[in-house]
N, C-alpha and C. Protein backbone atom coordinates (compact mmCIF):
# COMPACT_ATOMS: atom_id res chain seq x y z
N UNK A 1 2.66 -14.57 -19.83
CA UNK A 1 1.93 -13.32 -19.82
C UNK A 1 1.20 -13.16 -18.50
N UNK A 2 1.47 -11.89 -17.86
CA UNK A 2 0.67 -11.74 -16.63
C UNK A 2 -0.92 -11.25 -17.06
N UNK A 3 -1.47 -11.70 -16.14
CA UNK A 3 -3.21 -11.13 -16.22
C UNK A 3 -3.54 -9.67 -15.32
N UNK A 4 -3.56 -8.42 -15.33
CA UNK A 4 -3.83 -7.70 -14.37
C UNK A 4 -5.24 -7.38 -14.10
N UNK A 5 -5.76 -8.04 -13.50
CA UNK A 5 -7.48 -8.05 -13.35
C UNK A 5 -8.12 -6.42 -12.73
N UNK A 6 -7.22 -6.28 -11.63
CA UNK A 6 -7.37 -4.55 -11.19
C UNK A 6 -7.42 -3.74 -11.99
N UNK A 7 -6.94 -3.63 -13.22
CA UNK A 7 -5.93 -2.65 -13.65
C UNK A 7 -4.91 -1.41 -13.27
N UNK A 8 -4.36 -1.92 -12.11
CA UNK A 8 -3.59 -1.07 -11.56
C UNK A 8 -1.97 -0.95 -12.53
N UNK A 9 -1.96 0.31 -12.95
CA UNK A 9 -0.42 0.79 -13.83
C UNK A 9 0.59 1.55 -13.00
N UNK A 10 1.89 1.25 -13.25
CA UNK A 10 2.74 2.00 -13.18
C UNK A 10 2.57 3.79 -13.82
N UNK A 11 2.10 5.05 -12.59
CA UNK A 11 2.35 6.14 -13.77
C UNK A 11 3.23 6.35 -14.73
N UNK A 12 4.70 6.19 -14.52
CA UNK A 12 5.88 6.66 -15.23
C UNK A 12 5.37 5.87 -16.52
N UNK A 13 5.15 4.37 -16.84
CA UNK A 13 5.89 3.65 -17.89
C UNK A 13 4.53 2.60 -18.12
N UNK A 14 3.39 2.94 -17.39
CA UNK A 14 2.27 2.05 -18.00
C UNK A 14 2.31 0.50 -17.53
N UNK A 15 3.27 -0.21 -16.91
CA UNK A 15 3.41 -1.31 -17.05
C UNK A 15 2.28 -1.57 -16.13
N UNK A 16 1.78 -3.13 -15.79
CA UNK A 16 0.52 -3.52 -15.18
C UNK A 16 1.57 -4.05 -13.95
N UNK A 17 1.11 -3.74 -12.55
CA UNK A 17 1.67 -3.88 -11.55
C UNK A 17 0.36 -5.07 -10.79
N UNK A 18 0.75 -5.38 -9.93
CA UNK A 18 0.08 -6.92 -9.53
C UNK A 18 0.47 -6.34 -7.82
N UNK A 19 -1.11 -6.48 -7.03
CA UNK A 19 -1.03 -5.96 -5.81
C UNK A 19 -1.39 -7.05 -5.24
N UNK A 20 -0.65 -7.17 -3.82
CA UNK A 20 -0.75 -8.67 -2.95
C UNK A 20 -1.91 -8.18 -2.04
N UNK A 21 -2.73 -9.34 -2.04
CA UNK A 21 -4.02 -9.01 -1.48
C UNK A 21 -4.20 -8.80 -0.22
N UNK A 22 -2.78 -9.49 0.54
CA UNK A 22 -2.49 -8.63 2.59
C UNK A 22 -1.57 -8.05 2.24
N UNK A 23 -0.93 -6.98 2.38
CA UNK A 23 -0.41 -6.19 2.13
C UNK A 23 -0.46 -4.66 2.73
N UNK A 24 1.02 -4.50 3.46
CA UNK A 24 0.52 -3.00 3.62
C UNK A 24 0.69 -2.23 3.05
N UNK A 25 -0.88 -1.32 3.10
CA UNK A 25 -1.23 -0.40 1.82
C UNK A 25 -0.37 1.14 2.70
N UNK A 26 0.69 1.15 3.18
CA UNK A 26 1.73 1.82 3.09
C UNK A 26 2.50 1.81 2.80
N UNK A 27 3.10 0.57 1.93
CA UNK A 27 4.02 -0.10 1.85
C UNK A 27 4.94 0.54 0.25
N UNK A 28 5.72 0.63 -0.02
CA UNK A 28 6.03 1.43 -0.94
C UNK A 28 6.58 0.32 -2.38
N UNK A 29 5.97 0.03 -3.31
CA UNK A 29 6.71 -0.86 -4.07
C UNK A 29 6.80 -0.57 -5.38
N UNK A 30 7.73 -1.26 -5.93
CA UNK A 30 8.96 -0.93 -6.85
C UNK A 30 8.78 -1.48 -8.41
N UNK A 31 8.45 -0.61 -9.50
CA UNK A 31 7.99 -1.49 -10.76
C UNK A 31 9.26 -1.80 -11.66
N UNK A 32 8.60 -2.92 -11.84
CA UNK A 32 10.07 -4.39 -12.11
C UNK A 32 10.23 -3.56 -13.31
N UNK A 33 9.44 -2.19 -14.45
CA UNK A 33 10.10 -2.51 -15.66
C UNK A 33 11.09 -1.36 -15.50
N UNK A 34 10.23 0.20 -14.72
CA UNK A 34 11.37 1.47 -14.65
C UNK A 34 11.69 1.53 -13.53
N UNK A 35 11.51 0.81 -12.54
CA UNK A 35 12.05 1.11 -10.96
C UNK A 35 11.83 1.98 -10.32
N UNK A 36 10.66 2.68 -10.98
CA UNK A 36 10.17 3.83 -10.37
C UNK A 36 9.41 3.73 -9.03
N UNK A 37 9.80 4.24 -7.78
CA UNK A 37 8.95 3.79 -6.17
C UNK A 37 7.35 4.78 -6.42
N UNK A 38 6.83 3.37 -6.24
CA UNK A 38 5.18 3.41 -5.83
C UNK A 38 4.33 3.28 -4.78
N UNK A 39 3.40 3.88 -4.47
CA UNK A 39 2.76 4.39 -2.97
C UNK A 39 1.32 4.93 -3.54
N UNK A 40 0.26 4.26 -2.87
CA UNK A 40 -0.63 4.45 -2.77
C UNK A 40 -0.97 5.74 -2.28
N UNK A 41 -1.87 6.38 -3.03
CA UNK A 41 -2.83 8.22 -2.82
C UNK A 41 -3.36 7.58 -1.55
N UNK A 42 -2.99 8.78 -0.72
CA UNK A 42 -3.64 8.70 0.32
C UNK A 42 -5.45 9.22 0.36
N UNK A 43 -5.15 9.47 -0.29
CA UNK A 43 -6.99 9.79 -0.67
C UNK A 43 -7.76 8.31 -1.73
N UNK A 44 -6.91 7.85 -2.38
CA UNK A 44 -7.52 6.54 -2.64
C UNK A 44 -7.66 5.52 -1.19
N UNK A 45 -6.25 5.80 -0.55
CA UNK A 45 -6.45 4.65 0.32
C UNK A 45 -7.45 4.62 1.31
N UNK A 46 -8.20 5.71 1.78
CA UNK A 46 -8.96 6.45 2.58
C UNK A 46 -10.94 5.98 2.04
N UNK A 47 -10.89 6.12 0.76
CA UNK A 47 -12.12 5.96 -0.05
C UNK A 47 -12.36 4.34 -0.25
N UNK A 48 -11.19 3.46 -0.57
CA UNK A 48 -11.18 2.30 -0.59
C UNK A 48 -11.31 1.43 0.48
N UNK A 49 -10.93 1.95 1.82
CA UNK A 49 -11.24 1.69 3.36
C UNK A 49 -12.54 1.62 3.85
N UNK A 50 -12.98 2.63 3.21
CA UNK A 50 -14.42 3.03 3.36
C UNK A 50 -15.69 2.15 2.97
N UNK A 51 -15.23 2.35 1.48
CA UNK A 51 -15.95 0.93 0.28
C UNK A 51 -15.96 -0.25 1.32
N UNK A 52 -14.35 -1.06 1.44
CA UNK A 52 -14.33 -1.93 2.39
C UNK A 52 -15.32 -2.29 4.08
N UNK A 53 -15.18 -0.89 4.35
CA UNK A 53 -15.80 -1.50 5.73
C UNK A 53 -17.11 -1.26 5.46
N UNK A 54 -17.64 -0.75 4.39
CA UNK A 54 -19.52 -0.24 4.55
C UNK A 54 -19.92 -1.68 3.82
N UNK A 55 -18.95 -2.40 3.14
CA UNK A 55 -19.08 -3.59 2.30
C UNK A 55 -19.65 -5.24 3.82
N UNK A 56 -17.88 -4.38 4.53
CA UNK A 56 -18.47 -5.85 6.10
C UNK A 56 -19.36 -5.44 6.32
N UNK A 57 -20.00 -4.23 7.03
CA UNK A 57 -21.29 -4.26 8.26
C UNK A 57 -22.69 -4.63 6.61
N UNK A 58 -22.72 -3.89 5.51
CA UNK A 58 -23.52 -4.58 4.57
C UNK A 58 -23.73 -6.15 4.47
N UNK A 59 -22.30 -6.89 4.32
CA UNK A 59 -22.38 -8.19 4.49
C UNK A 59 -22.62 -9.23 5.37
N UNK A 60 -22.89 -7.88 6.53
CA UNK A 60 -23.12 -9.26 7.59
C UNK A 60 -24.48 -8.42 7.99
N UNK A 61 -24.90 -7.19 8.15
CA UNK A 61 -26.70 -6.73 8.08
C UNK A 61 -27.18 -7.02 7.58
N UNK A 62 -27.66 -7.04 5.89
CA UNK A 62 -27.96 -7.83 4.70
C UNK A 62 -29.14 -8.83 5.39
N UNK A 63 -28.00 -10.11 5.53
CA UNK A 63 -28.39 -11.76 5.04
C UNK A 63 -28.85 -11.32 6.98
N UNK A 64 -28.66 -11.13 7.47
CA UNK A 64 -29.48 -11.06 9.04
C UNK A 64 -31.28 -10.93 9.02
N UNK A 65 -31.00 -9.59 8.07
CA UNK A 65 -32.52 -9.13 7.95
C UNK A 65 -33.23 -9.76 7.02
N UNK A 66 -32.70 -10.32 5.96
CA UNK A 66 -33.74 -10.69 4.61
C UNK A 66 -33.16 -12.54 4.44
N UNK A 67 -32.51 -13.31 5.58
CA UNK A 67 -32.36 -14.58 5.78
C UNK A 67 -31.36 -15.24 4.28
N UNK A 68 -30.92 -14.79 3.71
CA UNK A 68 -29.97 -15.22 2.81
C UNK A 68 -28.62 -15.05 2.62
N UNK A 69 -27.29 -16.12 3.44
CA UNK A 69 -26.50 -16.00 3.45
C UNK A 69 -25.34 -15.42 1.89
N UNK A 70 -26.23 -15.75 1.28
CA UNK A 70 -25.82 -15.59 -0.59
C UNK A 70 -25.48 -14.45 -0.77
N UNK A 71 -26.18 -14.04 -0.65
CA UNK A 71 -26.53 -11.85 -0.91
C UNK A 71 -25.45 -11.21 0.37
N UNK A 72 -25.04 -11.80 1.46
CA UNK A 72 -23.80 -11.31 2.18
C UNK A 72 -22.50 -11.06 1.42
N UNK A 73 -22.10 -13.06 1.10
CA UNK A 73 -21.19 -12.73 0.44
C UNK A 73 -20.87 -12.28 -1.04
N UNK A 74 -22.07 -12.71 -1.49
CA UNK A 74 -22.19 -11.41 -2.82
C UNK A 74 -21.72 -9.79 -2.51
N UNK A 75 -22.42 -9.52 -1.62
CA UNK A 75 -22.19 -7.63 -1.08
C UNK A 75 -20.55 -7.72 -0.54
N UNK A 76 -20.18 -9.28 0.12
CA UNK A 76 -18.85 -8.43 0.46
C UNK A 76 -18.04 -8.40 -0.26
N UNK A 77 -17.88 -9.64 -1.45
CA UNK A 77 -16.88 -9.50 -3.19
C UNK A 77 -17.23 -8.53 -3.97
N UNK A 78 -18.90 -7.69 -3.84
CA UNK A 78 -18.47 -6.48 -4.81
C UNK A 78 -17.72 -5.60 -4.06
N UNK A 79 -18.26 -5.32 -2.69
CA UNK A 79 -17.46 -4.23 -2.17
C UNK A 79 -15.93 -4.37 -2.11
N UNK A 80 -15.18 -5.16 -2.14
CA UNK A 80 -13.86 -5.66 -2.00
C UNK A 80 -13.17 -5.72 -3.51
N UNK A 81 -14.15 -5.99 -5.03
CA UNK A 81 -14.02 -5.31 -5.81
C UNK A 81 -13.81 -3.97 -6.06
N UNK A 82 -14.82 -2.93 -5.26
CA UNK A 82 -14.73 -1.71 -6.15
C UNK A 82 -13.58 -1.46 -4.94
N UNK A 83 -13.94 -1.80 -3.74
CA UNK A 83 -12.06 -1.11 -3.12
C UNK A 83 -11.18 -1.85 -3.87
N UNK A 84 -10.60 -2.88 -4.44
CA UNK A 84 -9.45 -2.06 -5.69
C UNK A 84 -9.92 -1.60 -6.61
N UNK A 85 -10.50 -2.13 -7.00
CA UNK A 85 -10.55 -0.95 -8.36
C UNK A 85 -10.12 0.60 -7.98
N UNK A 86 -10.65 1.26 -6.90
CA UNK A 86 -10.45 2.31 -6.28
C UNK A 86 -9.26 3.20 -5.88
N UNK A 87 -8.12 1.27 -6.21
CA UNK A 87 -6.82 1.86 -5.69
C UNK A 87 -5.87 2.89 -6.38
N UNK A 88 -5.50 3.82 -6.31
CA UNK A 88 -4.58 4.61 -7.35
C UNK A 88 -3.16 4.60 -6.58
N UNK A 89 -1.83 4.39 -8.08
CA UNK A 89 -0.84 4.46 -7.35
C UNK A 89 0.12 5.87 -8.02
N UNK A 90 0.82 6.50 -6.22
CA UNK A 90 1.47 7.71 -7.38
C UNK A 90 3.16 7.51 -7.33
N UNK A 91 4.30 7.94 -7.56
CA UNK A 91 5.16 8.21 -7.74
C UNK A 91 6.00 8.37 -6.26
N UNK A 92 6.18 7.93 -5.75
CA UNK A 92 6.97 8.27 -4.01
C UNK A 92 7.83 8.98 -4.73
N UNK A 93 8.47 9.98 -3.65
CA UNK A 93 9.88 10.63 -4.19
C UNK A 93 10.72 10.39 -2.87
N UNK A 94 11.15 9.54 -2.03
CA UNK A 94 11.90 8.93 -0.98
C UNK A 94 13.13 9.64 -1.32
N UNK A 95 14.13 9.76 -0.32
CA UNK A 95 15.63 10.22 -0.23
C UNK A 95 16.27 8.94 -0.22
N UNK A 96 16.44 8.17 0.77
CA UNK A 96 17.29 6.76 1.52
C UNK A 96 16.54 5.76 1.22
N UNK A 97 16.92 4.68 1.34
CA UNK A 97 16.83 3.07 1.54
C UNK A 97 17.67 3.00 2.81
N UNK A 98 17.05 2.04 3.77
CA UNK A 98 17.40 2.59 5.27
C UNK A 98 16.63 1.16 5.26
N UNK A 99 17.84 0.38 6.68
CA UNK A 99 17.73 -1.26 7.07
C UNK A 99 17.21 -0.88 8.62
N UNK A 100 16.30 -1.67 9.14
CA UNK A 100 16.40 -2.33 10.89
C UNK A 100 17.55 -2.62 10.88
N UNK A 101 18.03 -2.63 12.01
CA UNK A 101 19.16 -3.60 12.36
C UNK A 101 18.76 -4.92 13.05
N UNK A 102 17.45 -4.55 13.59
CA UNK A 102 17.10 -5.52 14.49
C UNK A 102 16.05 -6.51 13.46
N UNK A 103 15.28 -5.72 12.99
CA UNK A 103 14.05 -6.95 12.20
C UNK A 103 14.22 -6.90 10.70
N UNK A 104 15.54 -6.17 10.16
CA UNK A 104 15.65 -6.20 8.98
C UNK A 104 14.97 -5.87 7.98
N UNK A 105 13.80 -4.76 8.12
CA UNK A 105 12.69 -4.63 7.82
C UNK A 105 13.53 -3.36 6.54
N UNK A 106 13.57 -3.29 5.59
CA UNK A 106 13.62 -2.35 4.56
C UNK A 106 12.82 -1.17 4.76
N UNK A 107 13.24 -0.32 4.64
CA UNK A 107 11.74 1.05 4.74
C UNK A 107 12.83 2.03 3.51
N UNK A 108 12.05 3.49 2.75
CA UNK A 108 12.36 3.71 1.79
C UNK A 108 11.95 5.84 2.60
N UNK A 109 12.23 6.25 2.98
CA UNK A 109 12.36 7.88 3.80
C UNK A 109 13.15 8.81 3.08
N UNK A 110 12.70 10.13 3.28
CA UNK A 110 13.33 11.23 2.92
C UNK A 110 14.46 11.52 4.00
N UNK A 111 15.36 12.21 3.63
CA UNK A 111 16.56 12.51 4.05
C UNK A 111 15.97 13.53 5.73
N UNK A 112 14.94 13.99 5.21
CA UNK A 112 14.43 15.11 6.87
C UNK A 112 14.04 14.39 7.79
N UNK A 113 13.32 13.08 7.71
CA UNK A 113 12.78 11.77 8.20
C UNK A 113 14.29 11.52 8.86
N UNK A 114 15.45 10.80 8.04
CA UNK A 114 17.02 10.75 9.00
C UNK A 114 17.30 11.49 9.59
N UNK A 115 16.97 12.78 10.02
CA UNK A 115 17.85 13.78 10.30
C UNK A 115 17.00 13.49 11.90
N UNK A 116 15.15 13.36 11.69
CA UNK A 116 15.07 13.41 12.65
C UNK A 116 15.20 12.21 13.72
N UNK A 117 15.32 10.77 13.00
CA UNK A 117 15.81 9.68 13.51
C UNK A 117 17.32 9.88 14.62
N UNK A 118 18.03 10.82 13.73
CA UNK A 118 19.47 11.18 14.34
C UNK A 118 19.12 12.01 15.26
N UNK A 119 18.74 12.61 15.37
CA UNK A 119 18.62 13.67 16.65
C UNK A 119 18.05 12.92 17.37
N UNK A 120 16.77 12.04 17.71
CA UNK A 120 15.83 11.72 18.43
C UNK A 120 16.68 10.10 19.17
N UNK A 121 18.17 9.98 18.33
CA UNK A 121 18.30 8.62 19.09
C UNK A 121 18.86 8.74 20.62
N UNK A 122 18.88 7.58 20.90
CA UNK A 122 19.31 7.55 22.71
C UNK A 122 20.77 7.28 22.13
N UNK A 123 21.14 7.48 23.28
CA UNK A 123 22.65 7.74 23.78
C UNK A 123 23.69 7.36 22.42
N UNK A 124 23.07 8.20 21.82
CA UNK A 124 24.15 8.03 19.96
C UNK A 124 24.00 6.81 18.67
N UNK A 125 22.80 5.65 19.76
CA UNK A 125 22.63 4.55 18.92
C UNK A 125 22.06 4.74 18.10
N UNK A 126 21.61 4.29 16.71
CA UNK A 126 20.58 4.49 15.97
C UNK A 126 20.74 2.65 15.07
N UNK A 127 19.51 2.11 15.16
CA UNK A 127 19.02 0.98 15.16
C UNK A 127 18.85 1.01 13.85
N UNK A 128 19.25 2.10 12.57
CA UNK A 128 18.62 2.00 11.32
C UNK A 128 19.98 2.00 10.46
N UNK A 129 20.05 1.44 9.53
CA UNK A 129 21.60 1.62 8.83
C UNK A 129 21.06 2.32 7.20
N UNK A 130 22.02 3.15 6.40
CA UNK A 130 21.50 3.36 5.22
C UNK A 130 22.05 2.63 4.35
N UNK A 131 21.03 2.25 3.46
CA UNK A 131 21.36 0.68 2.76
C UNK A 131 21.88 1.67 1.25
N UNK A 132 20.77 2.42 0.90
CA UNK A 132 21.07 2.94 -0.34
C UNK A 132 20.71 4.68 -0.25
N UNK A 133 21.41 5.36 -1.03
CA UNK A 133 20.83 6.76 -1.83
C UNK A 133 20.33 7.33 -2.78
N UNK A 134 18.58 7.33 -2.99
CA UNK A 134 18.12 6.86 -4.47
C UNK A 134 18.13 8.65 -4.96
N UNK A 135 18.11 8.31 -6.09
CA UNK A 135 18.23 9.55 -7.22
C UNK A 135 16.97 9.71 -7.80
N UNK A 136 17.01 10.65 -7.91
CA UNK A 136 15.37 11.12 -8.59
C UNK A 136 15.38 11.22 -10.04
């Protein structure tokens, strides 16, 4: 049984999704039960950034002024709490699954995103291959 301490859900299907704590929060990921592609609100990610950094300069002003290293890192685990808690995830609607060629890096784009990859390449190359064509 997994533990989801965040409570972060899948919208479509409810399931409890499990977020890696470095991680990029652009990063688009995929729930193991409906496969539905997930992406962080850009307005969560924005508010939770926020929480985060008013949490460092708190955690390190704090214990400066009132001499107690305790109460720093206390202020910086709540603040690092309520930024997830904060996190909301919505529904991506991506066109392609699209490879690097060079760093192999997976990325997940709408079909207008390729079009402008194709126009914009040099001399006909294009460094991206399409891996898949997802369906909505």
């Amino acid at each position: 049984m997994k533990l989801n301490l965040t409570g972060h859900k899948c919208p479509t299907c409810n399931t409890a999704i499990s977020l890696k704590l470095f991680r990029n929060r652009e990063e688009v990921i995929r729930c193991k039960q409906c496969n539905s592609l997930l992406i962080e609100t850009p307005k969560s990610r924005l508010i939770s950034s926020i929480v985060l950094v008013l949490g460092i300069f708190a955690a390190i002003g704090v214990p400066l002024l009132i001499d107690y290293f305790f109460i720093g890192v206390l202020l910086l685990l709540v603040s690092f709490s309520i930024a997830q808690a904060l996190i909301k995830l919505t529904v991506a609607k991506p066109d392609l699954k699209i490879r690097d060629k060079i760093t192999n890096r997976v990325s997940y784009i709408r079909t207008s995103d390729w079009e402008e990859i194709v126009k914009n390449a040099k001399n006909g190359k294009i460094n991206y291959e399409i891996i898949e064509h997802l369906e909505h």
